[in-house]
Protein backbone atom coordinates (compact mmCIF):
# COMPACT_ATOMS: atom_id res chain seq x y z
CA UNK A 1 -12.82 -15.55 11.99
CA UNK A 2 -13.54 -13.30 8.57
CA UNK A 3 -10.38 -10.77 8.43
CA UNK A 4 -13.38 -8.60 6.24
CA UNK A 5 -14.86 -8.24 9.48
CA UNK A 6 -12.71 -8.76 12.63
CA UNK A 7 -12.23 -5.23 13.17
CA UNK A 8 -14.08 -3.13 11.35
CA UNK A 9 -17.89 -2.58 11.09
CA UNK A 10 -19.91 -3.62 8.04
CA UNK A 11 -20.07 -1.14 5.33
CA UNK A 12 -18.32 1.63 7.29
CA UNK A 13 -15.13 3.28 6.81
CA UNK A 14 -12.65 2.79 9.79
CA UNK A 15 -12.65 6.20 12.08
CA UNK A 16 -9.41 7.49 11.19
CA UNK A 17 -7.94 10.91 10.22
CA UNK A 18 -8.30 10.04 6.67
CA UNK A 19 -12.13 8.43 7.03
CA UNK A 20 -12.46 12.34 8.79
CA UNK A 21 -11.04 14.26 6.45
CA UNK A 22 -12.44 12.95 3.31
CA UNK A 23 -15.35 13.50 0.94
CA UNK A 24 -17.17 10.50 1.86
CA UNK A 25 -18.22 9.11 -1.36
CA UNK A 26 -22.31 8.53 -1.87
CA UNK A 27 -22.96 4.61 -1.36
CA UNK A 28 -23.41 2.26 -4.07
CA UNK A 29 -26.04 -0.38 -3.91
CA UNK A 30 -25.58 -4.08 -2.84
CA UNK A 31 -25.51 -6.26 -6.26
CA UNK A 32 -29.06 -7.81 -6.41
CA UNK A 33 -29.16 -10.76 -8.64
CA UNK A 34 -27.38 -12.27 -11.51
CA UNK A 35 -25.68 -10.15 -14.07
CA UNK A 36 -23.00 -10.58 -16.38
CA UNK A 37 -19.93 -8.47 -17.85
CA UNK A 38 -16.86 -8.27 -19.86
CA UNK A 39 -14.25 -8.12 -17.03
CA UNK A 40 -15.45 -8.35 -12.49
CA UNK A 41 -12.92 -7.31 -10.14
CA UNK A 42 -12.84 -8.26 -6.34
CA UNK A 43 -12.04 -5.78 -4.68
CA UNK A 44 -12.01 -1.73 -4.59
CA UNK A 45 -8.51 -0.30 -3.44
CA UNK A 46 -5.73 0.24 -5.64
CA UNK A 47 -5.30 -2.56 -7.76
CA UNK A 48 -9.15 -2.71 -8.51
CA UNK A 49 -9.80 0.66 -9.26
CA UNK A 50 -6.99 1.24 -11.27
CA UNK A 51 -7.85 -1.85 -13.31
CA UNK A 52 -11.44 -0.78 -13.86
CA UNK A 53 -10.79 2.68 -14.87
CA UNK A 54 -8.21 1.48 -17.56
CA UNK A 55 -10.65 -1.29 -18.56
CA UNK A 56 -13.72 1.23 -18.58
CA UNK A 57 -11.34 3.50 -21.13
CA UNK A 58 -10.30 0.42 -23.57
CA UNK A 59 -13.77 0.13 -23.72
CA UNK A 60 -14.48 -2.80 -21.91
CA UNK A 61 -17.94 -3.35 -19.50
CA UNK A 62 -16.41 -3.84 -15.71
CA UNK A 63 -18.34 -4.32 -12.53
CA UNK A 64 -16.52 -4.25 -9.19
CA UNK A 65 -17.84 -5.55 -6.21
CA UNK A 66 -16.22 -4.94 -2.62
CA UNK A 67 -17.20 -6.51 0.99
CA UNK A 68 -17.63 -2.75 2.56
CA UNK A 69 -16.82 0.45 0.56
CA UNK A 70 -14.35 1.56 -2.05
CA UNK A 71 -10.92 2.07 -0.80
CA UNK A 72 -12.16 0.89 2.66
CA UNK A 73 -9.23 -1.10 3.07
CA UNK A 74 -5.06 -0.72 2.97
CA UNK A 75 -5.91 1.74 0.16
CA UNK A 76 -7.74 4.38 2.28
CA UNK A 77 -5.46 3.77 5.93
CA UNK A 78 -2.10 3.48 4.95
CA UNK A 79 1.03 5.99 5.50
CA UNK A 80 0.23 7.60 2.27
CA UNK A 81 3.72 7.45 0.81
CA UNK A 82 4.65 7.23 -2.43
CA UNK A 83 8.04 5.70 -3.19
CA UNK A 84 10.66 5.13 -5.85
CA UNK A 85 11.02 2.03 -7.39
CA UNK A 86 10.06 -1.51 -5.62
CA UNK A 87 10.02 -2.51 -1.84
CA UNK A 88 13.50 -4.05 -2.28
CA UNK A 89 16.52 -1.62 -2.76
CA UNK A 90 17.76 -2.34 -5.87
CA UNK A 91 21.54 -3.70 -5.10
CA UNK A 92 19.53 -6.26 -3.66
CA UNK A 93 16.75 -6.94 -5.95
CA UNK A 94 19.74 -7.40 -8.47
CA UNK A 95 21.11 -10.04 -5.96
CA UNK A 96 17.76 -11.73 -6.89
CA UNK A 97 17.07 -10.92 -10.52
CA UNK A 98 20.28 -9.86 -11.75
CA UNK A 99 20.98 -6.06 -13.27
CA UNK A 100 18.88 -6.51 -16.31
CA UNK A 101 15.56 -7.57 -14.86
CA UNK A 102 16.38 -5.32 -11.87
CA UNK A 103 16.23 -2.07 -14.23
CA UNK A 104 13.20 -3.26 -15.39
CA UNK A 105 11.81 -3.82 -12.19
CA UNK A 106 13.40 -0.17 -11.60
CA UNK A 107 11.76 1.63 -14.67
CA UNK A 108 8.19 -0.08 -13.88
CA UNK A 109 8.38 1.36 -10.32
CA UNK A 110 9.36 5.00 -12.07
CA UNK A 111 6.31 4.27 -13.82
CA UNK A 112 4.01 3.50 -11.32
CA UNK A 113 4.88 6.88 -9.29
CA UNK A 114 4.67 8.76 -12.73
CA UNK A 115 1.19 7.42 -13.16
CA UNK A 116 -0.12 8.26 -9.64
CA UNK A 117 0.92 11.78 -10.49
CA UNK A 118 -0.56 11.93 -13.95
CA UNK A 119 -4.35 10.20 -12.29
CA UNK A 120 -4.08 12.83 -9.77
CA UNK A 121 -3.69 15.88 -12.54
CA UNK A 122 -5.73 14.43 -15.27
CA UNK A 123 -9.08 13.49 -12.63
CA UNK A 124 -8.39 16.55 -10.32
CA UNK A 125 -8.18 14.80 -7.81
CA UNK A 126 -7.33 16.64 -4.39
CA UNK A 127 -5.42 14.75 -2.43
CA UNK A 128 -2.67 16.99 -0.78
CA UNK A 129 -0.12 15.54 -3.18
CA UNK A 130 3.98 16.97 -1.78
CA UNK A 131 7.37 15.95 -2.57
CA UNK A 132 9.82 14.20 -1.07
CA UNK A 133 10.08 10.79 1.14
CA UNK A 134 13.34 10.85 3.61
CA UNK A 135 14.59 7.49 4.41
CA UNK A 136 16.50 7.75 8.18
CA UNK A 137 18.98 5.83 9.48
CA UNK A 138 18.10 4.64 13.19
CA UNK A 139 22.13 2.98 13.49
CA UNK A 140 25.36 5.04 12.95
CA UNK A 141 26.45 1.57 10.59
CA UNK A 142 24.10 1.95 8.31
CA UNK A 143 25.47 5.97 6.76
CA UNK A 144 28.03 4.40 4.63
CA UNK A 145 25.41 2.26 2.99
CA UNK A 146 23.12 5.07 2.60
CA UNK A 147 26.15 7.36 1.37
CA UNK A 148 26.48 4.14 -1.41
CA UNK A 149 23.46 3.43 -2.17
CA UNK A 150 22.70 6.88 -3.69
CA UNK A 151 26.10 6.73 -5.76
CA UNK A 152 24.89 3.45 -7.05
CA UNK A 153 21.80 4.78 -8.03
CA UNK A 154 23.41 8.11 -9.59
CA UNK A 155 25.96 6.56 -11.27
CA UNK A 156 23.92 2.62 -12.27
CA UNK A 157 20.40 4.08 -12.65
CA UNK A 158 20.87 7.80 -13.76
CA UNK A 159 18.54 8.73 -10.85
CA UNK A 160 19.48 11.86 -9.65
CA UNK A 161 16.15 13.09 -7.38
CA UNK A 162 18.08 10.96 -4.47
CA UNK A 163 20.74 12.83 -2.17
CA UNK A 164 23.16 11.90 1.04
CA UNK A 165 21.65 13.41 4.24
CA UNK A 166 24.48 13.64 6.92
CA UNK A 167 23.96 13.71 10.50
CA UNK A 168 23.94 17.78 10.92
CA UNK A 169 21.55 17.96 8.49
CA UNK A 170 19.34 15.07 9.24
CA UNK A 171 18.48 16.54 12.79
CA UNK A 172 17.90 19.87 11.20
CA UNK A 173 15.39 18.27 8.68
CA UNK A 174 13.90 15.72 11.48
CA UNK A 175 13.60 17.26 15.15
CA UNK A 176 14.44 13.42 16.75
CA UNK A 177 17.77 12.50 18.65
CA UNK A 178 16.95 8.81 16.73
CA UNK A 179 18.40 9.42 13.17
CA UNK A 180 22.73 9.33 12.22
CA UNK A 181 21.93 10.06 8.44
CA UNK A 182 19.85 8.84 5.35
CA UNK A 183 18.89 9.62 1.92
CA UNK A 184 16.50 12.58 0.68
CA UNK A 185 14.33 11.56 -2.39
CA UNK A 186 12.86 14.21 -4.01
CA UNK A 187 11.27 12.43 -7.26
CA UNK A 188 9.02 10.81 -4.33
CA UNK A 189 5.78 12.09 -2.65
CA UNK A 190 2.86 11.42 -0.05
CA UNK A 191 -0.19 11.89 -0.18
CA UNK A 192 -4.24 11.45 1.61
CA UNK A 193 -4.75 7.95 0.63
CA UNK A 194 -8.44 7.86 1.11
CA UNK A 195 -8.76 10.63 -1.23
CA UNK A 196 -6.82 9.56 -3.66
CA UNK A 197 -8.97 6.04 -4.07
CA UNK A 198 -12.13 7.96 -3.88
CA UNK A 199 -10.71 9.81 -6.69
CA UNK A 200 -10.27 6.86 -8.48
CA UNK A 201 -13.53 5.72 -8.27
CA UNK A 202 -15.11 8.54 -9.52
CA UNK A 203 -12.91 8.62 -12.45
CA UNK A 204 -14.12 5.03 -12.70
CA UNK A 205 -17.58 5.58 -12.71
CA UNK A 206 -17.60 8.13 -15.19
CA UNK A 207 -15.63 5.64 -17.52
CA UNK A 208 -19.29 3.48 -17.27
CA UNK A 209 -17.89 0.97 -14.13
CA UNK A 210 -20.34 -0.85 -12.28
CA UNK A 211 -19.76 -0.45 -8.50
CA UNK A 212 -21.20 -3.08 -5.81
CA UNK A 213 -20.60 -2.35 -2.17
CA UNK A 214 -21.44 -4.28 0.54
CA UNK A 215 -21.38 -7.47 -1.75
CA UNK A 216 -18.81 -9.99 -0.28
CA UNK A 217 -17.22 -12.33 -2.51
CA UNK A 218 -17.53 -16.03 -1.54
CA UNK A 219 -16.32 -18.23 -4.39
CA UNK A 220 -14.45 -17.99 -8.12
CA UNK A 221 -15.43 -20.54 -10.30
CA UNK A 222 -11.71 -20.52 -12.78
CA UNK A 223 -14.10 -21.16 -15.61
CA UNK A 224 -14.67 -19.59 -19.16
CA UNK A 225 -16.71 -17.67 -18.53
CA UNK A 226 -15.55 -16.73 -14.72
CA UNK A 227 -18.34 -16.91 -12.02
CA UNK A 228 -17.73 -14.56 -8.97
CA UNK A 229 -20.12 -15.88 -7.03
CA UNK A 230 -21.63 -13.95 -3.32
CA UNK A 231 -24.31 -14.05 -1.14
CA UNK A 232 -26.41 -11.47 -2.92
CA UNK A 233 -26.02 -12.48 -6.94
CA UNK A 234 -23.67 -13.81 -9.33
CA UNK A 235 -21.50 -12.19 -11.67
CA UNK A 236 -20.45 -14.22 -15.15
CA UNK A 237 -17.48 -12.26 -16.72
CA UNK A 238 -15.33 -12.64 -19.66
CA UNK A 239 -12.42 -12.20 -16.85
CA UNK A 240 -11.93 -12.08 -13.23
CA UNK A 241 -9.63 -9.80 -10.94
CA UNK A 242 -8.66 -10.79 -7.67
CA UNK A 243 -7.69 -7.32 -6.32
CA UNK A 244 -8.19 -7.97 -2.27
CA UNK A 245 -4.29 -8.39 -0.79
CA UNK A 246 -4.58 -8.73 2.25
CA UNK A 247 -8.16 -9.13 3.15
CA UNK A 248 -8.42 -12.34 0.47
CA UNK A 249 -8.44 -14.35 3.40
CA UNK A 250 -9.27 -17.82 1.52
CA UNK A 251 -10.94 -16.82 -0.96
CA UNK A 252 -8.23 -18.43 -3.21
CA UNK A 253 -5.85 -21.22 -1.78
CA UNK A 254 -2.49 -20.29 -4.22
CA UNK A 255 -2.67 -16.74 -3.53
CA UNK A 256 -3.20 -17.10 -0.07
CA UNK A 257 -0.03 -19.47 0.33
CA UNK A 258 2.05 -16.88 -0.86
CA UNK A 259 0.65 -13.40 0.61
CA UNK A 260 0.06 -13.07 4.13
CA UNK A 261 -1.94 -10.67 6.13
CA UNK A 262 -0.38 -7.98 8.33
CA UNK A 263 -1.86 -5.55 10.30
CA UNK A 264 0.15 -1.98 10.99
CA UNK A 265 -1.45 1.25 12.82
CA UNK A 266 -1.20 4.89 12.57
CA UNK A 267 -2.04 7.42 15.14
CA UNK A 268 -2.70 11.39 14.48
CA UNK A 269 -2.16 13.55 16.88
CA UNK A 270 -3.95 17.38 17.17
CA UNK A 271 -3.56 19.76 14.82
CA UNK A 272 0.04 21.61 15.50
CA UNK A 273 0.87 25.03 15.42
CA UNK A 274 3.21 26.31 12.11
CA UNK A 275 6.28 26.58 14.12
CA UNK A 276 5.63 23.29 15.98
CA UNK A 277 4.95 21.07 12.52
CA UNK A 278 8.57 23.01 10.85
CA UNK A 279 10.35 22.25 14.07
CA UNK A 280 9.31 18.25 13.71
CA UNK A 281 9.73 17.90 10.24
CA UNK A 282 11.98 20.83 8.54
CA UNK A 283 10.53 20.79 5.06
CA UNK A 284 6.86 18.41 4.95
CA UNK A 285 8.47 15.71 3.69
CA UNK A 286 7.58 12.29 4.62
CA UNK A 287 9.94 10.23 6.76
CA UNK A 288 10.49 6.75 6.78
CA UNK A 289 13.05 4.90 9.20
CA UNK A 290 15.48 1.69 8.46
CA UNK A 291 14.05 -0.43 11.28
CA UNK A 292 12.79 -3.76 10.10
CA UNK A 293 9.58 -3.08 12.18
CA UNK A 294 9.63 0.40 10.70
CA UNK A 295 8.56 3.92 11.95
CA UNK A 296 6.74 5.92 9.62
CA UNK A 297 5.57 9.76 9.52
CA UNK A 298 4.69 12.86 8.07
CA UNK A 299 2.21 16.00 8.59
CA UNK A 300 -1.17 16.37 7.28
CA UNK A 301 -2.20 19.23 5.35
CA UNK A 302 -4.09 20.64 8.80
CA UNK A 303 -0.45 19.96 10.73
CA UNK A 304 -0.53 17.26 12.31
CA UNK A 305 1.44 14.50 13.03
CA UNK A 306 0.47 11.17 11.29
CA UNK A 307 2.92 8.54 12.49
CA UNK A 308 3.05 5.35 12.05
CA UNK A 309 4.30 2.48 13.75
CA UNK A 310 3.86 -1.27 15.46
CA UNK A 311 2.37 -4.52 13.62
CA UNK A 312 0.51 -7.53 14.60
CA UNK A 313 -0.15 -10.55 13.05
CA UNK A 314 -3.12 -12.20 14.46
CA UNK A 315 -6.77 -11.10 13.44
CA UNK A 316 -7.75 -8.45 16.03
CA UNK A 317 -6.07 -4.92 16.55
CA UNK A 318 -4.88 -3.82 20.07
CA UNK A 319 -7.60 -2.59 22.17
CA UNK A 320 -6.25 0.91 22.54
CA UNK A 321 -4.01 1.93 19.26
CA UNK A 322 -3.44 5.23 20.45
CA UNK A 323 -1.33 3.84 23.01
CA UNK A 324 0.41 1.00 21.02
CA UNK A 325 2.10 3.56 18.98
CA UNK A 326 2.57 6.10 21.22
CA UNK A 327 5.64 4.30 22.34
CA UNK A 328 7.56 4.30 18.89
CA UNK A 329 6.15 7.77 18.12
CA UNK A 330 8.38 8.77 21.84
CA UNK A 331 10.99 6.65 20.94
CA UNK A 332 10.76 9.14 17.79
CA UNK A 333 9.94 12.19 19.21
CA UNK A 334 10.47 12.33 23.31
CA UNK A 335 8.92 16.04 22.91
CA UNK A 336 5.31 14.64 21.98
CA UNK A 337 5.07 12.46 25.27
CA UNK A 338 2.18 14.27 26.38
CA UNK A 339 0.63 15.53 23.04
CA UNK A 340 -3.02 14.67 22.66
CA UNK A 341 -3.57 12.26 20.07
CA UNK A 342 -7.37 12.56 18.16
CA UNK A 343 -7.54 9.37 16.14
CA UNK A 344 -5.82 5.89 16.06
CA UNK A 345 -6.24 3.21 13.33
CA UNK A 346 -5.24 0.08 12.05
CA UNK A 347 -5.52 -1.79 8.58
CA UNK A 348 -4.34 -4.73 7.09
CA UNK A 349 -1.70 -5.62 4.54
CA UNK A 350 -0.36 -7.73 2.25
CA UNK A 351 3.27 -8.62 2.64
CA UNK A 352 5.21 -11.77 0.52
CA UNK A 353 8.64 -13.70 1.47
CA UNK A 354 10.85 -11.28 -0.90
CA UNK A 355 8.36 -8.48 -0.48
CA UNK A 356 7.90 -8.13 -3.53
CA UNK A 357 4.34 -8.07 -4.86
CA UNK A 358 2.59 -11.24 -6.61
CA UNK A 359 1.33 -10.87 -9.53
CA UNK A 360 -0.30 -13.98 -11.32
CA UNK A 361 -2.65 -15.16 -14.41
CA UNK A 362 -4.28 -18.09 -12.27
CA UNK A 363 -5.61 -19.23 -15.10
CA UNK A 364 -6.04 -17.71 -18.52
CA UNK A 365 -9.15 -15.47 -17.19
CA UNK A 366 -8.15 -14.98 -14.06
CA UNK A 367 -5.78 -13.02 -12.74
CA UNK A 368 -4.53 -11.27 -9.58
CA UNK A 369 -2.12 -8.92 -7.70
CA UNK A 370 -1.52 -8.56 -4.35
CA UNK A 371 1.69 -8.82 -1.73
CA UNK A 372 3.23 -5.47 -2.22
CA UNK A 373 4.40 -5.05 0.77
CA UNK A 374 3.95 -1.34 2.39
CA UNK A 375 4.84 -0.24 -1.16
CA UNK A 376 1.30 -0.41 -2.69
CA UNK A 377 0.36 3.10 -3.25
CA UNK A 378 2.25 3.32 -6.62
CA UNK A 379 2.98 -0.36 -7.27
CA UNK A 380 -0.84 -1.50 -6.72
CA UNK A 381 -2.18 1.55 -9.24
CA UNK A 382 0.59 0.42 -11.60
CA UNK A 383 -0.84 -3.10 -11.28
CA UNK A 384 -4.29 -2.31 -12.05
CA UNK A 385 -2.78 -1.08 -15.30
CA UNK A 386 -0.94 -3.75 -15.93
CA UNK A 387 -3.91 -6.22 -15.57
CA UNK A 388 -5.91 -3.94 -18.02
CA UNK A 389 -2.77 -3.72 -20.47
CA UNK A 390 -3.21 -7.59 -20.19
CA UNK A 391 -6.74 -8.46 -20.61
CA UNK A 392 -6.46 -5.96 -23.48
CA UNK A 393 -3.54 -8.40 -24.99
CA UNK A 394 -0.42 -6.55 -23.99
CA UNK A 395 1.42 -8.69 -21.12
CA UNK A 396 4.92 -7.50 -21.16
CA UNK A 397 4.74 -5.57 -17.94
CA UNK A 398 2.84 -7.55 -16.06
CA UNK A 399 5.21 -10.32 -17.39
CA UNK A 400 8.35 -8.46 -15.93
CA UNK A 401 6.65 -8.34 -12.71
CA UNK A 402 5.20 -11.96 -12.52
CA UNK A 403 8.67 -13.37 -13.31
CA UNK A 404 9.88 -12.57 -9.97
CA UNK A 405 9.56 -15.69 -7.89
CA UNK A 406 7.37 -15.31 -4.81
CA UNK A 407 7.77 -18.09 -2.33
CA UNK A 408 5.33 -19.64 -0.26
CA UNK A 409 5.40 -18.79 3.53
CA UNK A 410 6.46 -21.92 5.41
CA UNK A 411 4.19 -23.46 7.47
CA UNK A 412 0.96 -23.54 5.48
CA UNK A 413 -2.15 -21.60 6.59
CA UNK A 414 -2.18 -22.92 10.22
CA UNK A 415 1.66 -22.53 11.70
CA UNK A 416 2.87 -19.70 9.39
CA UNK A 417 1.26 -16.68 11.37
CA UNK A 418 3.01 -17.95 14.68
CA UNK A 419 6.05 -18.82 12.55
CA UNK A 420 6.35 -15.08 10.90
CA UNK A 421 5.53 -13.52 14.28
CA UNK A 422 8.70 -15.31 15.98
CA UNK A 423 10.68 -13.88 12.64
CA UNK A 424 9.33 -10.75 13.25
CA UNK A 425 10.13 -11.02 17.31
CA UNK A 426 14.13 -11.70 16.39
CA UNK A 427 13.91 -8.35 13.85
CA UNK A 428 12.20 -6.35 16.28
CA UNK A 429 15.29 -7.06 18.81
CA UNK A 430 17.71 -6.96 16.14
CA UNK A 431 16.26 -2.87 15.71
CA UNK A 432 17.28 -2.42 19.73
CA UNK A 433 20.98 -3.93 19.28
């Protein structure tokens, strides 16, 4: 089974909230033939886009081709949250790294949330950008490691935009009986993620990028120069991007052994009145929870409730997604048990062993990022830069990043889904103890 297609229907963007609420893009043409170019890119969310439009502006010709539309996939259907630093808190990513590498793993995170911000001013791009991300603690355990962790990052990082959340105040900012405390972070932000990509793209194809849509890619020939090879034409480039995380399915053995698909669904319920929405969440911030299977929310810019919650790990979604995550969204908020709920979606990520994201030179042409983890909305734009600062001969970030080691996922590509989904059965019970 194609993950491209298991779900979804050819071409079309999935009918969620965000598919709804957007300025659908005009289509661009199915590549037709043979054609060649200074840098091809698989794939149109994050990481591609970003890529191209630095490319385009360093002068360099870029065509990117996508199986269905631009930011069709994690980049236009995820929580829209835009977070500090990496995946991995960073007491822990220095457990990994040690301090050193983990500040620069810090400071590249600052920067990829700095440069969503700055695409979003400098391209006009309206996307319903607000502060603030709160982080909620489902277990009464886990407030003295919140209470440390933002010391450690006041005192270790200089990061100030982070605060303590107590329990009093935590069910004033979050109307739920399911949260002891947390950690308010102000320098963070969410955003429509669909807009934001088709933002991207337009800034793209101003810059002179080549857009192909509906043009799947079958085969990369690691040659000099690369061959993207599809269906419909062939592409000979200078260098090659493999920008599809978790829809590569094997499009490219190495990355695949290391990245593994996902799939996690959000629901939106009907617009809610003022007093309703400020009730739920106190001050529109987004809020994400410190289960392992974790609950995620916030309200759209028409009120409602976009939450978040529930993951699979086979190909196909559940048959009715409204009602796999209406039961976390109760567990959340026991008030909303009746609430009508107008769409339900699903999309597919890329997560790695550390979940941290991958970022490789395959070979000296060729080079990809993927794996980030439910992080992506900052770290995959930051990527895309970092691939362009590369092809353009500056490596250092991307360097920092593709120093971390990524594992492979035990089990190879046969026995590692049912092995993570029995890892991810003993999590999800270790959230109800």
């Amino acid at each position: 089974m194609n993950i491209l297609y298991a779900n979804d229907e050819r071409g079309t963007y999935p009918r969620s909230y965000y598919a709804a609420s957007a300025e659908e893009p005009k289509p661009f043409a199915k590549l037709d033939g043979d054609m060649s170019c200074d840098v091809c890119i698989a794939g149109a969310g994050y990481t591609g886009l970003s890529a191209a439009l630095h490319l385009a502006q360093k002068n360099y010709d870029v065509v990117v081709l996508d199986a269905h539309r631009v930011g069709w996939g994690a980049s236009g259907r995820n929580g829209g949250q835009l977070g500090s630093g990496q995946r991995v808190e960073q007491p822990e990513l220095e457990q990994i790294v040690g301090q050193p590498a983990a500040k620069a793993l810090w400071q590249l995170g600052e920067r990829s949330k700095q440069l969503v911000k700055d695409l979003i001013a400098r391209h006009d791009i309206i996307c319903d950008l607000k502060p603030g991300v709160l982080h909620a603690d489902h277990r009464a355990r886990y407030t003295r490691h919140s209470a440390q962790f933002v010391e450690h990052m006041c005192s270790v990082y200089g990061y100030e935009q982070i605060s303590f959340i107590d329990k009093n105040e935590m069910r004033e900012m979050v109307d739920s009986p399911a949260y002891y405390s947390g950690t308010l972070d102000l320098g963070a932000a969410h955003l429509h993620p669909l807009n934001f990509a088709i933002g991207l793209a337009r800034a793209a194809k101003a810059a002179g990028v080549r857009f192909f849509e509906n043009t799947e890619v079958g085969h990369v020939e690691q040659s000099d120069p690369a061959r993207i090879v599809t269906a419909c034409g062939t592409v000979s480039a200078r260098f090659a991007v493999l920008a599809c995380n978790g829809y590569l399915g094997a499009l490219e053995k190495k990355i695949a052994k290391r990245v593994m698909p996902i799939n996690n669904f959000i629901i939106a319920t009907k617009p809610l009145s003022e007093d309703q929405a400020a009730a739920l969440i106190r001050d529109n911030v987004a809020v994400a929870d410190s289960k392992f299977v974790i609950n995620y929310f916030r309200l759209s810019a028409d009120r409602r409730l976009l939450f978040g919650g529930g993951e699979t790990y086979g190909y196909k979604f559940p048959a009715d997604i409204k009602e796999f995550v209406r039961k976390p969204m109760i567990e959340i908020f026991p008030q909303l048990s009746d609430i009508k709920l107008d769409y339900g979606w699903g999309g597919t990520l890329g997560i790695t062993m550390n979940r941290m994201p991958y970022l490789e030179r395959l070979t000296g042409n060729v080079l990809t990022a993927s794996g980030y983890s439910g992080h992506g909305l900052g770290m995959a734009t930051l990527a895309g830069s970092l691939i362009a600062d590369t092809i353009d001969g500056t490596a250092s970030g991307f360097d920092v990043m593709s120093q971390v080691p990524t594992r492979r996922f035990p089990g190879g590509m046969i026995a590692r889904r049912p092995l993570l989904a029995l890892a991810m059965l003993y999590y999800a019970l270790r959230d109800r103890l």
